[in-house]
Protein backbone atom coordinates (compact mmCIF):
# COMPACT_ATOMS: atom_id res chain seq x y z
CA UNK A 1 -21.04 -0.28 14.10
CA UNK A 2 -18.05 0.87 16.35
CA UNK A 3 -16.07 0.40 13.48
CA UNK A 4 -17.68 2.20 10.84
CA UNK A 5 -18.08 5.20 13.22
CA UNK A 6 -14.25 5.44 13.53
CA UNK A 7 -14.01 4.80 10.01
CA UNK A 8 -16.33 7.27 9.11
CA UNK A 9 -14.78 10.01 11.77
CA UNK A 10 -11.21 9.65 10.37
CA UNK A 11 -11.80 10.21 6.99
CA UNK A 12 -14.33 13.11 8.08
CA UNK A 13 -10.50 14.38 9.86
CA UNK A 14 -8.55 13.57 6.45
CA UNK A 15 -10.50 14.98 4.09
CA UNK A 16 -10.74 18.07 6.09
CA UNK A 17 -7.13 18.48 6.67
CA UNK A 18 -7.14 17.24 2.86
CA UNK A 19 -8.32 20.50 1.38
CA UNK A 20 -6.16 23.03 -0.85
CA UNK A 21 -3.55 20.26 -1.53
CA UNK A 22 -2.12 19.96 -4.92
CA UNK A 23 1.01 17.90 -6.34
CA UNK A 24 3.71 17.59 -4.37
CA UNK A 25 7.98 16.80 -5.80
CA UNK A 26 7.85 13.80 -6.78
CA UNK A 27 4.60 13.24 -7.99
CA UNK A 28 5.53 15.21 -10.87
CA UNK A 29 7.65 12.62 -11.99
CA UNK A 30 4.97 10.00 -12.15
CA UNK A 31 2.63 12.64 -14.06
CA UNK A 32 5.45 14.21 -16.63
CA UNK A 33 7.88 11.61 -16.77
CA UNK A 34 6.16 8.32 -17.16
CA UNK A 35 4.09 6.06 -19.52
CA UNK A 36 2.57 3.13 -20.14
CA UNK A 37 5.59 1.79 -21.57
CA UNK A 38 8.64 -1.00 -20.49
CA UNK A 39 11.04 1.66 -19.43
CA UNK A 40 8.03 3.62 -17.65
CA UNK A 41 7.17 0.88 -15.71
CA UNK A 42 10.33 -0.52 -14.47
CA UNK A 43 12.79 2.42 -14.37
CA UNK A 44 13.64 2.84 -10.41
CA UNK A 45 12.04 5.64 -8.68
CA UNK A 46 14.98 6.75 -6.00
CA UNK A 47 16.37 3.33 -6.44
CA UNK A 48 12.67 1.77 -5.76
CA UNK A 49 10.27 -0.66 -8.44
CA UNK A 50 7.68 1.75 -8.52
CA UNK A 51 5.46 -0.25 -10.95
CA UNK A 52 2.11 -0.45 -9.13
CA UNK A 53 2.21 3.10 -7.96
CA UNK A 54 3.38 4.15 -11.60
CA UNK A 55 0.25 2.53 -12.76
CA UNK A 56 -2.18 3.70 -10.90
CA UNK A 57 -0.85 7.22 -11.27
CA UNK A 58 -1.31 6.55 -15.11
CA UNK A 59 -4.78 4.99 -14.95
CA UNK A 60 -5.86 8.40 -12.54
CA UNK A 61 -4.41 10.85 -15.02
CA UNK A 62 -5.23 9.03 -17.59
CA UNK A 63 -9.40 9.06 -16.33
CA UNK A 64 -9.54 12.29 -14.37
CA UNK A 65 -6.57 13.90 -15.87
CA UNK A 66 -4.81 16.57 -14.09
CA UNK A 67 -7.11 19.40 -13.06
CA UNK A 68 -8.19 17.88 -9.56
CA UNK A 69 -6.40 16.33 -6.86
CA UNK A 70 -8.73 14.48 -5.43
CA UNK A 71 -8.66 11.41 -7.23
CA UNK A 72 -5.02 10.83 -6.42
CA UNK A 73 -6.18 11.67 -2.70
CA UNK A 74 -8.72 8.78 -2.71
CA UNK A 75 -6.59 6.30 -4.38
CA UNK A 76 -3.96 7.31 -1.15
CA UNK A 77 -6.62 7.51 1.90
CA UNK A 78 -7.98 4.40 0.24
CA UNK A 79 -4.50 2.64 0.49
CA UNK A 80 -3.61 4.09 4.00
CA UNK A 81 -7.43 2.58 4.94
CA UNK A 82 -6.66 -0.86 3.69
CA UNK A 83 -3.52 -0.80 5.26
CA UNK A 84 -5.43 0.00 8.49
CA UNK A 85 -8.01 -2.40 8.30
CA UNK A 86 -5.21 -5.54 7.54
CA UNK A 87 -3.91 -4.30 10.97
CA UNK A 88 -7.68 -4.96 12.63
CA UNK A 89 -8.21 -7.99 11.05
CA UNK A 90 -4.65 -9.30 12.24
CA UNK A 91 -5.79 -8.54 15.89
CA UNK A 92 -9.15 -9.10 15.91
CA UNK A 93 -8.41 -12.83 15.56
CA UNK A 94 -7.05 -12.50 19.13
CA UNK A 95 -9.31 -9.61 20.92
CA UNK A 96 -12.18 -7.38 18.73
CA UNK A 97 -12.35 -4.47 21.56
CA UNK A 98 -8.16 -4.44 20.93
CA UNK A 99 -8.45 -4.57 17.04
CA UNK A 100 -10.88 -1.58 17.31
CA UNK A 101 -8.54 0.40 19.57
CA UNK A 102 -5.68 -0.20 16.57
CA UNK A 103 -8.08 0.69 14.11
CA UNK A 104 -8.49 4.35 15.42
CA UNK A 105 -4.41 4.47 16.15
CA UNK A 106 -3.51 3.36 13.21
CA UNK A 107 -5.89 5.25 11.07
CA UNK A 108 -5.46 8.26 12.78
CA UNK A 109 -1.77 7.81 12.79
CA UNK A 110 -1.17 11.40 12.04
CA UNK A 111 3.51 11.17 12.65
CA UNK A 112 2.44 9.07 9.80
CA UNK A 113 1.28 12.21 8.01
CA UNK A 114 3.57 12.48 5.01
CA UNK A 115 2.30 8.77 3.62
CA UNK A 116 -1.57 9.36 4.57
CA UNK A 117 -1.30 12.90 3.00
CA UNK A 118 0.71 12.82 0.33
CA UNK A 119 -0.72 9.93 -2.26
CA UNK A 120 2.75 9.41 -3.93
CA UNK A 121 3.32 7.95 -0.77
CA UNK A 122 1.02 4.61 -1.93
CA UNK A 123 4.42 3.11 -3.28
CA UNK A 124 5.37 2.73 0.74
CA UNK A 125 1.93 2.35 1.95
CA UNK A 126 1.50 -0.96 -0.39
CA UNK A 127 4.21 -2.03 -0.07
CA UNK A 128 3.97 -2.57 3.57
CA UNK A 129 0.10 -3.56 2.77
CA UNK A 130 0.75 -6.31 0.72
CA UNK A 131 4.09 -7.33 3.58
CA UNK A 132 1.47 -7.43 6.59
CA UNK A 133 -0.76 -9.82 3.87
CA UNK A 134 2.29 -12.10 3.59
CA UNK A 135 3.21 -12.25 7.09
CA UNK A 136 -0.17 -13.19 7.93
CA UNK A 137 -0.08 -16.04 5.19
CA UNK A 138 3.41 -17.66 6.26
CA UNK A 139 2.54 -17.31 9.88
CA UNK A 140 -0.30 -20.16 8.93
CA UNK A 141 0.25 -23.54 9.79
CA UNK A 142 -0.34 -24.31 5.95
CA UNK A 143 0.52 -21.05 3.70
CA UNK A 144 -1.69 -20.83 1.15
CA UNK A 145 -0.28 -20.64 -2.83
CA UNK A 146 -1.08 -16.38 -2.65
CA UNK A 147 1.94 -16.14 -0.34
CA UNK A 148 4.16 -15.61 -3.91
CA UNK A 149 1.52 -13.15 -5.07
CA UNK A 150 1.67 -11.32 -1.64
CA UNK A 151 5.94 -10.79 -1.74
CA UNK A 152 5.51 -10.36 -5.43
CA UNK A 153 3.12 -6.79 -5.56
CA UNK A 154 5.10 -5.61 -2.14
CA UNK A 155 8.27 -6.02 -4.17
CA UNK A 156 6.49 -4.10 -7.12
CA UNK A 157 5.36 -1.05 -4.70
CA UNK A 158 8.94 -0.21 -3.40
CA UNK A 159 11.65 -1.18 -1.40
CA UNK A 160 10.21 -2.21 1.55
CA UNK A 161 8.77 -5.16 -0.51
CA UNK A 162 13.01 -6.30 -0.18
CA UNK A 163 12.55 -6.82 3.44
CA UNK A 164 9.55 -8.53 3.06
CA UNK A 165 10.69 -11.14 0.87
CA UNK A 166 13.85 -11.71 2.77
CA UNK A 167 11.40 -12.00 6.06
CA UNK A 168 9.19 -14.61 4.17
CA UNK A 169 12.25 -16.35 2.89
CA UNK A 170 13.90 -16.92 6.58
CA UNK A 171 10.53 -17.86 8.25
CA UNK A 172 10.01 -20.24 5.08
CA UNK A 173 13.62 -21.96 5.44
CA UNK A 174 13.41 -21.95 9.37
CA UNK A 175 10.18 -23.85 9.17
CA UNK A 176 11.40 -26.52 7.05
CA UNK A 177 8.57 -25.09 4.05
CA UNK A 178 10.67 -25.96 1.09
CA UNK A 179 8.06 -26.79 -0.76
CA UNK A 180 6.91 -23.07 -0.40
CA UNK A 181 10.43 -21.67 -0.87
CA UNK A 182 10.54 -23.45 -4.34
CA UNK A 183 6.92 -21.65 -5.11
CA UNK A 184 8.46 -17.96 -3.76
CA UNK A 185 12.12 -18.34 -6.05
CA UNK A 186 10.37 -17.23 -9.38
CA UNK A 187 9.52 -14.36 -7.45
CA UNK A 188 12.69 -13.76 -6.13
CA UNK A 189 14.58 -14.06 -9.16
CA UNK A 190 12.69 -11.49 -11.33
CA UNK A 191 13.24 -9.10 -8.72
CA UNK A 192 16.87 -10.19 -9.04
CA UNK A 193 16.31 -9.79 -13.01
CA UNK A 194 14.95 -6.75 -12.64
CA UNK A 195 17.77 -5.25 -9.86
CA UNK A 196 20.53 -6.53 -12.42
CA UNK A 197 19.11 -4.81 -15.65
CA UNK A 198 17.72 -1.37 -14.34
CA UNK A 199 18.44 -1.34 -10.42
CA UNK A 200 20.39 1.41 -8.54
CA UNK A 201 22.53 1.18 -5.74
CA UNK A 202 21.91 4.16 -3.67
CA UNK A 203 24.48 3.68 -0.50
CA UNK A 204 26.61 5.93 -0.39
CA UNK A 205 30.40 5.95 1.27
CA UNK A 206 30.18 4.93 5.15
CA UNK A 207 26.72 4.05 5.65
CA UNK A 208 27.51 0.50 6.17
CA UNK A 209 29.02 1.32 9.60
CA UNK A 210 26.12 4.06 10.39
CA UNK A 211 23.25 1.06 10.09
CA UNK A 212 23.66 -0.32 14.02
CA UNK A 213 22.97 3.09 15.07
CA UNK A 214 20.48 4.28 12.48
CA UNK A 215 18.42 1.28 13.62
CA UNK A 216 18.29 1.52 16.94
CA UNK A 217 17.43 5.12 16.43
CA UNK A 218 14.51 4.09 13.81
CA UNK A 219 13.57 1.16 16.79
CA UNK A 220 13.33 4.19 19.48
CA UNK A 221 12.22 6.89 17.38
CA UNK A 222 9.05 4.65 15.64
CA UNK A 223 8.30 3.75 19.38
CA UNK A 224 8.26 7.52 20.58
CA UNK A 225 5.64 8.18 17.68
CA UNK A 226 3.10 6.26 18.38
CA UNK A 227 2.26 8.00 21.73
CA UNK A 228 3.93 11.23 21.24
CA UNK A 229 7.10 10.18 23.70
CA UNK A 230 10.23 11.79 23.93
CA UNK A 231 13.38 9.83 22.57
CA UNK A 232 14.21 8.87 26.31
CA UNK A 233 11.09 7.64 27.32
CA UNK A 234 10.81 5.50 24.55
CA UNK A 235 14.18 3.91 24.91
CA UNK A 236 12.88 2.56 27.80
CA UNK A 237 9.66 1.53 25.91
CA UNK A 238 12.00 -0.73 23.37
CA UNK A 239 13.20 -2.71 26.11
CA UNK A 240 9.72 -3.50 27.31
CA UNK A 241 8.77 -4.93 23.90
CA UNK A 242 12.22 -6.82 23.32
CA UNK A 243 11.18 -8.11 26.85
CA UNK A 244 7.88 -8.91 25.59
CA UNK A 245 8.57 -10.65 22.39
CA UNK A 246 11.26 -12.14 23.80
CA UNK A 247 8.07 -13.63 26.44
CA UNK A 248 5.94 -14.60 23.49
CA UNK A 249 8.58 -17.01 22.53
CA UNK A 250 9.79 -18.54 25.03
CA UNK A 251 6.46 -18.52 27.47
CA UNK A 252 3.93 -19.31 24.58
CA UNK A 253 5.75 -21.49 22.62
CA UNK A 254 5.75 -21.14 18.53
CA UNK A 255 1.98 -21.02 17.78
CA UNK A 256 0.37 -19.08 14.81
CA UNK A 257 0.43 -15.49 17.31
CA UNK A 258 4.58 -15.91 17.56
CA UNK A 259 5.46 -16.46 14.34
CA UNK A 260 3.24 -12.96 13.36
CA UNK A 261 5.19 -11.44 16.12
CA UNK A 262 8.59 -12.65 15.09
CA UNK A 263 8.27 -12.01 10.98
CA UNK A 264 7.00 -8.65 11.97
CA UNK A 265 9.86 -7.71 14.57
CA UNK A 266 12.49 -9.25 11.50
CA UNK A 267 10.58 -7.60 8.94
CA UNK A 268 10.90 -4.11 10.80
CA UNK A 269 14.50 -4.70 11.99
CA UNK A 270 15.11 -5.62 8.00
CA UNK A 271 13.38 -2.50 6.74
CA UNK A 272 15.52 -0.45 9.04
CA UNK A 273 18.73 -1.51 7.89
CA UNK A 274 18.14 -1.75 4.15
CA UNK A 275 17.08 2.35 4.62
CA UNK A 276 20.13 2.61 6.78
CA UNK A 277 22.44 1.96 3.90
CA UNK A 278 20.94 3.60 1.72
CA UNK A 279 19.76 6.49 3.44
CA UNK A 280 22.26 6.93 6.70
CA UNK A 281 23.89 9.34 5.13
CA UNK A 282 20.76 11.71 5.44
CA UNK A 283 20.09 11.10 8.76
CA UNK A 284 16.45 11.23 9.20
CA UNK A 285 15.25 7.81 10.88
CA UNK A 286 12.91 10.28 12.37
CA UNK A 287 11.23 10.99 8.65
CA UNK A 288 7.44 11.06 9.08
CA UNK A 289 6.99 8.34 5.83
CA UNK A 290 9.54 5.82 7.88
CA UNK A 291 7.95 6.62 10.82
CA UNK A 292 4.39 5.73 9.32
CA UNK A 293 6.31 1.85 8.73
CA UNK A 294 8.04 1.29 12.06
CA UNK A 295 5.39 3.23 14.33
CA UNK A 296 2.48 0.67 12.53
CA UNK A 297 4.21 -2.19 13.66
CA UNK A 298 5.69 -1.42 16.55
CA UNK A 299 1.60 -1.07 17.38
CA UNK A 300 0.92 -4.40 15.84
CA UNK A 301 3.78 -5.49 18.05
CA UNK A 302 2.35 -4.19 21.20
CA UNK A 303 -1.06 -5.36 20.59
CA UNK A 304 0.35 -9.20 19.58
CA UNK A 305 1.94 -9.10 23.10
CA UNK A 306 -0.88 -8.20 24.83
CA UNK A 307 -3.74 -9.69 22.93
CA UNK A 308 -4.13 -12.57 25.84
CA UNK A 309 -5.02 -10.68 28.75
CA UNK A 310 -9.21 -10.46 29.35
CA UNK A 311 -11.58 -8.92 27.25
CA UNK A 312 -11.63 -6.23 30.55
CA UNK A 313 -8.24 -4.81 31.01
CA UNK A 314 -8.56 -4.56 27.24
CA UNK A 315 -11.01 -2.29 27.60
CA UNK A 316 -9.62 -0.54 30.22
CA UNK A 317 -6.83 0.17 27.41
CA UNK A 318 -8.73 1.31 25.37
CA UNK A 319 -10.30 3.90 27.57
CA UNK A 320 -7.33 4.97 29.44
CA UNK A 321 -4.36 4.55 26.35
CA UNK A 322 -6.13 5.31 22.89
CA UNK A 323 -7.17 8.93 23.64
CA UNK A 324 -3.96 10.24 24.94
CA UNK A 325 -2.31 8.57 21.41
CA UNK A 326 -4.83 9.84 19.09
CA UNK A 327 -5.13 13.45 20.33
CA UNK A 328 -1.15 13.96 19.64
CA UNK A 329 -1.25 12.45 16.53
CA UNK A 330 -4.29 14.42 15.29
CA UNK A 331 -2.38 17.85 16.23
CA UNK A 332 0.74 16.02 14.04
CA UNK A 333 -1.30 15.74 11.18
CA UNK A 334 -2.56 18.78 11.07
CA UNK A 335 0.95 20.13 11.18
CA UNK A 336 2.22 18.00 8.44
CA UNK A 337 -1.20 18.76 6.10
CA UNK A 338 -0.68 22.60 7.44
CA UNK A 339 2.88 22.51 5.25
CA UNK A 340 2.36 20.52 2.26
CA UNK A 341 -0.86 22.93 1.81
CA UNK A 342 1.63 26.06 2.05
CA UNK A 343 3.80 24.33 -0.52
CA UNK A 344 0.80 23.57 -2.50
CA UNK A 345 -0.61 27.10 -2.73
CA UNK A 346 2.71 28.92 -3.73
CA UNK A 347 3.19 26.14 -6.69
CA UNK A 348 -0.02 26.35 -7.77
CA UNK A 349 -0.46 30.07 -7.73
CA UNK A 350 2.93 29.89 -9.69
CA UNK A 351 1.57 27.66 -12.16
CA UNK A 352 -1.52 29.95 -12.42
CA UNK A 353 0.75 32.51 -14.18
CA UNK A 354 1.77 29.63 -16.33
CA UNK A 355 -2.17 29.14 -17.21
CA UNK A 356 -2.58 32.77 -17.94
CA UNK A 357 0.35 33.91 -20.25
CA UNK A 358 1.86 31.92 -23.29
CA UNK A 359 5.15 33.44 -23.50
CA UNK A 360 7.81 31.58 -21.97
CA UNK A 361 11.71 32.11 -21.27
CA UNK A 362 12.77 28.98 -22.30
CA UNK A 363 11.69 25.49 -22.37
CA UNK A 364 13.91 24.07 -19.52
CA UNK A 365 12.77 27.24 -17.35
CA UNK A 366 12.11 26.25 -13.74
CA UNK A 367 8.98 27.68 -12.44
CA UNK A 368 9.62 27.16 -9.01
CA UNK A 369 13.09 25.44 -8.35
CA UNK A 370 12.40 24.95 -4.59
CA UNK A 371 9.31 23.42 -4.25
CA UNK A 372 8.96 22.02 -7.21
CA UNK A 373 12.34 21.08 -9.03
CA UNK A 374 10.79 18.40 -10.81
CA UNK A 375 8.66 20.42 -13.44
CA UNK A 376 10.13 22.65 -15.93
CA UNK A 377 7.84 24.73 -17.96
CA UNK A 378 7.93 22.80 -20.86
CA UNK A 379 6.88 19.74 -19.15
CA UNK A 380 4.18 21.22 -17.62
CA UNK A 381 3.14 22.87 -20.64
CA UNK A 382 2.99 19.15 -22.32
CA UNK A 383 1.10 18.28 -19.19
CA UNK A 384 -1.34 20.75 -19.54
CA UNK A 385 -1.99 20.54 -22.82
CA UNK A 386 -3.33 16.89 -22.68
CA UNK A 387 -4.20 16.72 -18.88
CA UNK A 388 -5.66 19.94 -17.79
CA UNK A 389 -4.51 22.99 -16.19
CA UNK A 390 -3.81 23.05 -12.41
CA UNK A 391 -3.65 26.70 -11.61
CA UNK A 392 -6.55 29.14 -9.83
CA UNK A 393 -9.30 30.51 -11.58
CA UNK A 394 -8.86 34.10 -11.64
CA UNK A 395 -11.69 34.64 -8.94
CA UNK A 396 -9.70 32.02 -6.75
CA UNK A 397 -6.38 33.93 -7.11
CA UNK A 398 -8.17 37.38 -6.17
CA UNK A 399 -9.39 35.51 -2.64
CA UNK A 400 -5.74 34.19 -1.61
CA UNK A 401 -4.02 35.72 0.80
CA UNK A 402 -0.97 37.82 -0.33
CA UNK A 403 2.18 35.95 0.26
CA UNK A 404 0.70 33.60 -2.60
CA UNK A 405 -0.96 36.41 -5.41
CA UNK A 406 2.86 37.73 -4.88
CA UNK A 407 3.91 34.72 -6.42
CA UNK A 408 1.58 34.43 -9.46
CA UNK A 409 2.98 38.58 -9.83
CA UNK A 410 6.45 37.56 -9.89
CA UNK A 411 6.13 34.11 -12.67
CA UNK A 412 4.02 36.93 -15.08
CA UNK A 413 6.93 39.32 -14.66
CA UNK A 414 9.88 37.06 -15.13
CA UNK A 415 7.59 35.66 -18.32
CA UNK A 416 7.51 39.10 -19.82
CA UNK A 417 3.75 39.60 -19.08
CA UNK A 418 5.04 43.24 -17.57
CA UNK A 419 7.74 45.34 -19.35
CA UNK A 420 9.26 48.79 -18.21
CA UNK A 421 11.92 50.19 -21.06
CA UNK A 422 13.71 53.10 -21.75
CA UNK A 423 12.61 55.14 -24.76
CA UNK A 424 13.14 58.30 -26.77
CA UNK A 425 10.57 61.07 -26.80
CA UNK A 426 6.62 59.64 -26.86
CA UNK A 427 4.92 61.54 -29.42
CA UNK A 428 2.91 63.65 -25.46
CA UNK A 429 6.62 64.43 -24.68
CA UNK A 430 5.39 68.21 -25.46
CA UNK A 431 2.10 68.04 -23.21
CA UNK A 432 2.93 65.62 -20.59
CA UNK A 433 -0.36 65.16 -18.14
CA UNK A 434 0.57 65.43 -14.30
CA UNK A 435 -0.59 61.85 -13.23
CA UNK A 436 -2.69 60.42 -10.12
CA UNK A 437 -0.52 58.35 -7.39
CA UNK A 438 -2.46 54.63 -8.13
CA UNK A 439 -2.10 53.91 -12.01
CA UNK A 440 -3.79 50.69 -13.86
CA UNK A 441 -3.03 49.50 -17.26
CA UNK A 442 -5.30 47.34 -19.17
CA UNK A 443 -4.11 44.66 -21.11
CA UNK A 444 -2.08 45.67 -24.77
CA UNK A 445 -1.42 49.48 -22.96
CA UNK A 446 1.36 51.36 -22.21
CA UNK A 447 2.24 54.35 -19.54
CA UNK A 448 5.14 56.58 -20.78
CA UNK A 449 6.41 57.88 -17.28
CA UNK A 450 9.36 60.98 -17.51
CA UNK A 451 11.01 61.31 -13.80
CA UNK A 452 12.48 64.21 -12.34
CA UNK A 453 14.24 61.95 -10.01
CA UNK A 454 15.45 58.48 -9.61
CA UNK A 455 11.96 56.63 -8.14
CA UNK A 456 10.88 52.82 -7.52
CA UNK A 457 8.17 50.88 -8.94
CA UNK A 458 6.67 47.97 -7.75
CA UNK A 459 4.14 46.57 -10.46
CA UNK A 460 1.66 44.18 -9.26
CA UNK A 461 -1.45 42.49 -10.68
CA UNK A 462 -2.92 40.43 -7.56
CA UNK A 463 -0.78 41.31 -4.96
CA UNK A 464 -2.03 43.58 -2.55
CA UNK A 465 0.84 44.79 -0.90
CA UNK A 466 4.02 46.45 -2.59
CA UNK A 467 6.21 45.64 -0.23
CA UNK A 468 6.56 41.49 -1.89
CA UNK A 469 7.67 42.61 -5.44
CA UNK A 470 10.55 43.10 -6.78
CA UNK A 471 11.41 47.19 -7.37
CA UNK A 472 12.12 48.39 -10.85
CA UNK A 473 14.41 51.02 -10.83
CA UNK A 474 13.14 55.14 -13.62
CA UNK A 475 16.43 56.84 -13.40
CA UNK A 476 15.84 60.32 -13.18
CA UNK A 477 15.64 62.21 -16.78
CA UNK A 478 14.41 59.79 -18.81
CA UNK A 479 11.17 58.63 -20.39
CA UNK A 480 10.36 54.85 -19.55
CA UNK A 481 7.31 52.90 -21.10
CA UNK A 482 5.59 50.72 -18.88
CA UNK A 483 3.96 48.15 -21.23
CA UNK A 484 1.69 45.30 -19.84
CA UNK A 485 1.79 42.81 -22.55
CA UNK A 486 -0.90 40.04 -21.31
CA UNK A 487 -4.43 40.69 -22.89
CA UNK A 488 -7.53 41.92 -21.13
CA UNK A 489 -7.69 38.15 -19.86
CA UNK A 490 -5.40 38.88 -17.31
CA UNK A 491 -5.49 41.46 -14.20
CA UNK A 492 -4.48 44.84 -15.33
CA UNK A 493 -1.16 46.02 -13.92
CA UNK A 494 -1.44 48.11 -10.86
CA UNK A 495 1.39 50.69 -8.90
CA UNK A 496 1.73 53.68 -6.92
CA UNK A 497 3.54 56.59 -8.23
CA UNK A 498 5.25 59.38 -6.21
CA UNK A 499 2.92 62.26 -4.69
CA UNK A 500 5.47 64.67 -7.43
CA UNK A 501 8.05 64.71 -9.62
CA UNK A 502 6.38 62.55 -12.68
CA UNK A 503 4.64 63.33 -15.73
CA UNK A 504 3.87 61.30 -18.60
CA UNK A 505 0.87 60.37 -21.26
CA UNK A 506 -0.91 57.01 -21.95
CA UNK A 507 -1.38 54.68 -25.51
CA UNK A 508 -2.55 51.88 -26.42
CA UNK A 509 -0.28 49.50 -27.92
């Protein structure tokens, strides 16, 4: 029952922090770029087999189709859960009250945020799933035949899946399992197929002699996030656990508990380096979605090396320890959710404009090259078109606050929605009507404006304030027609003329 109430309370605290979250970079890829076909399946993703991940994206879009997130987000929490509930059934074999206490850290494991909130993230999630599976397996006295099938779907999440196989491998030679190593080398050698005919190398120039220090930073920075520590603190940390594992081994001897400890600690130590050469050269061991790998098992660590104490200072723990992790962790998630759901509302109030006017610049157009430089128009066109559309409703768009409306008035503009031109004589040159300050224009009308002086407009549809779009510039002495081209579908067009100084007539086109 303890259990199921923290299950139940963390998802209540996901799905909450869940809300107003749309696609995110590279999940656009998945959704525009992919199909159900040889290349779609095994082309790398950042250098990574993506093939699980690729399919389930496929199967979602393919059942649900675009139009709501929230089957994507289920297939992700559901991931991040099974992840967390491999952790309490790897400790609960040693101490329940400890595997509950891991349970809540791990679910809750908000530095973690950018894999438990962001679904595209199930490619790393699985992948260290179906690891912690095969770790579990080869730490048996006998490994059972699914040990292949474990290595083989990590290998088919992402890269992580590498590390895992090599950790498998050495724990399989060590022991003398050869008979197991001959079952795991079909596995091994597709990958190696697979690397040769569409793999990637993605190191780039010096990372080689950046990995020593990108993993001990990884080491001190995946032990600083499970409690919130500063980087100095938790280098001292890291030499308490090397001092612990190094008392599993040599004080317990190599039972069933040791060898979990050790192919975790290689595993972890393996997964840092491979991302050290490829990634060094970005310098971010401190990334929230590596930080979700390490910080896990540095907790599954911790927990191994204290799973034989009494059932009492276990509890004590879990009083005095799991609190002052969760809380911090809780406040990172919400930080992390609070700026993918920013990024989320400017792209899809963006692709709201999309939704509401057909004419487009070009076909390689990018709506929104900064948070979203993955989808051209075109694609998403093709996208909607079979999928669903993904923008507001126009009662939706009305209730967001400004900074986002801005954007939806900015896509219709640059999409020729709006258009302000210079023209000869209207046909009420001769009686030009003295005009209020706030003018509207329905869809298919025009506003001929003549200016005494130079003025600025700023046209708007949703937006609220002026002071977020772009100024069009009435020279003085000229008649201008301000045309809005989008039907009656679409909010009429809305700005603020000077107090005196302009005249002009109205027509419908």
């Amino acid at each position: 029952m303890i259990g199921l109430g923290i299950c139940a309370w963390s998802i209540w605290i996901l799905t909450k922090e869940a809300k107003g979250l749309i696609f995110f970079f590279d999940e656009w890829d998945f959704l525009t770029n992919r199909q159900l076909t040889l290349d779609g399946l095994l082309r790398p993703h950042n250098g990574h087999l993506s093939t699980v991940p690729v399919l389930l994206y496929l199967a979602v879009r393919g059942l649900f189709g675009v139009d709501s997130y929230v089957p994507y987000q289920v297939v992700g929490f559901g991931t991040h859960l099974a992840v967390s509930l491999c952790v309490m059934s790897l400790i609960a074999r040693r101490s329940r009250p400890l595997a509950l206490a891991v349970f809540a850290v791990v679910l809750l494991f908000g530095t973690g945020w950018q894999n438990i909130m962001w679904p595209f993230q199930i490619g790393m999630m699985g992948s260290l799933l179906f690891a912690l599976l095969s770790f579990v397996e080869v730490a048996r006295d006998e490994p059972r035949r699914r040990l292949g099938m474990w290595v083989a779907l990590s290998l088919l999440c992402a890269g992580g899946g590498v590390a895992a196989a090599l950790t498998v491998s050495a724990v399989l030679v060590v022991r003398r399992r050869w008979t197991d190593v001959v079952r795991l080398l079909p596995v091994l050698l597709l990958y190696l197929a697979w690397y040769l005919g569409f793999g990637e190398a993605q190191s780039q120039p010096g990372n080689l002699a950046k990995v020593p220090k990108y993993v001990f930073q990884s080491m001190v920075w995946s032990v600083a996030a499970v409690g919130n520590h500063s980087y100095n603190v938790a280098r001292v940390i890291v030499l308490a656990l090397v001092f612990s594992i190094s008392w599993l081994f040599f004080k317990r001897g190599i039972d069933e508990r040791t060898r979990l400890a050790l192919s975790l600690s290689l595993f972890v130590v393996l997964t840092w380096m491979l991302t050290g050469i490829s990634r060094a050269h970005l310098a971010e061991p401190q990334a929230s979605r590596y930080l979700y790998v390490g910080g896990i098992i540095v907790v599954c660590i911790i927990t191994l090396s204290i799973s034989h104490l009494s059932n009492w200072l276990l509890v004590a723990f879990w009083i005095l320890c799991v609190p002052l992790v969760i809380q911090p962790n809780i406040d990172q998630l919400k930080r992390g959710a609070g700026g993918l759901r920013d990024t989320s509302l400017h792209v899809r109030a963006t692709l709201t404009a999309l939704d509401l006017f057909d004419q487009r610049p070009s076909e390689d157009f990018l709506f929104d090259p900064s948070r979203a430089p993955q989808l051209s128009v075109a694609s998403y066109d093709q996208l909607s078109s079979e999928y669903g559309r993904i923008g507001f409703a126009l009662r939706e768009l009305r209730e967001l606050p400004d900074d986002y409306a801005a954007g939806t008035d900015l896509l219709l503009a640059l999409l020729g929605a709006s258009k302000v031109v210079n023209v000869d004589r209207p046909i009420c040159a001769n009686v030009p009507q003295t005009l209020s300050r706030t003018q509207l224009i329905p869809g298919r009308q025009s506003i001929f404006l003549f200016a005494q002086n130079d003025i600025e407009l700023r046209i708007r549809r949703f937006s609220e304030s002026s002071e977020r779009v772009t100024p069009v510039l009435l020279e003085g002495g000229g008649w201008y027609e301000v045309r809005n081209v989008a039907g009656n579908t679409v909010q009429a067009l809305r700005f603020e003329l000077p107090l005196a100084g302009v005249a002009g007539c109205r027509k419908s086109s």
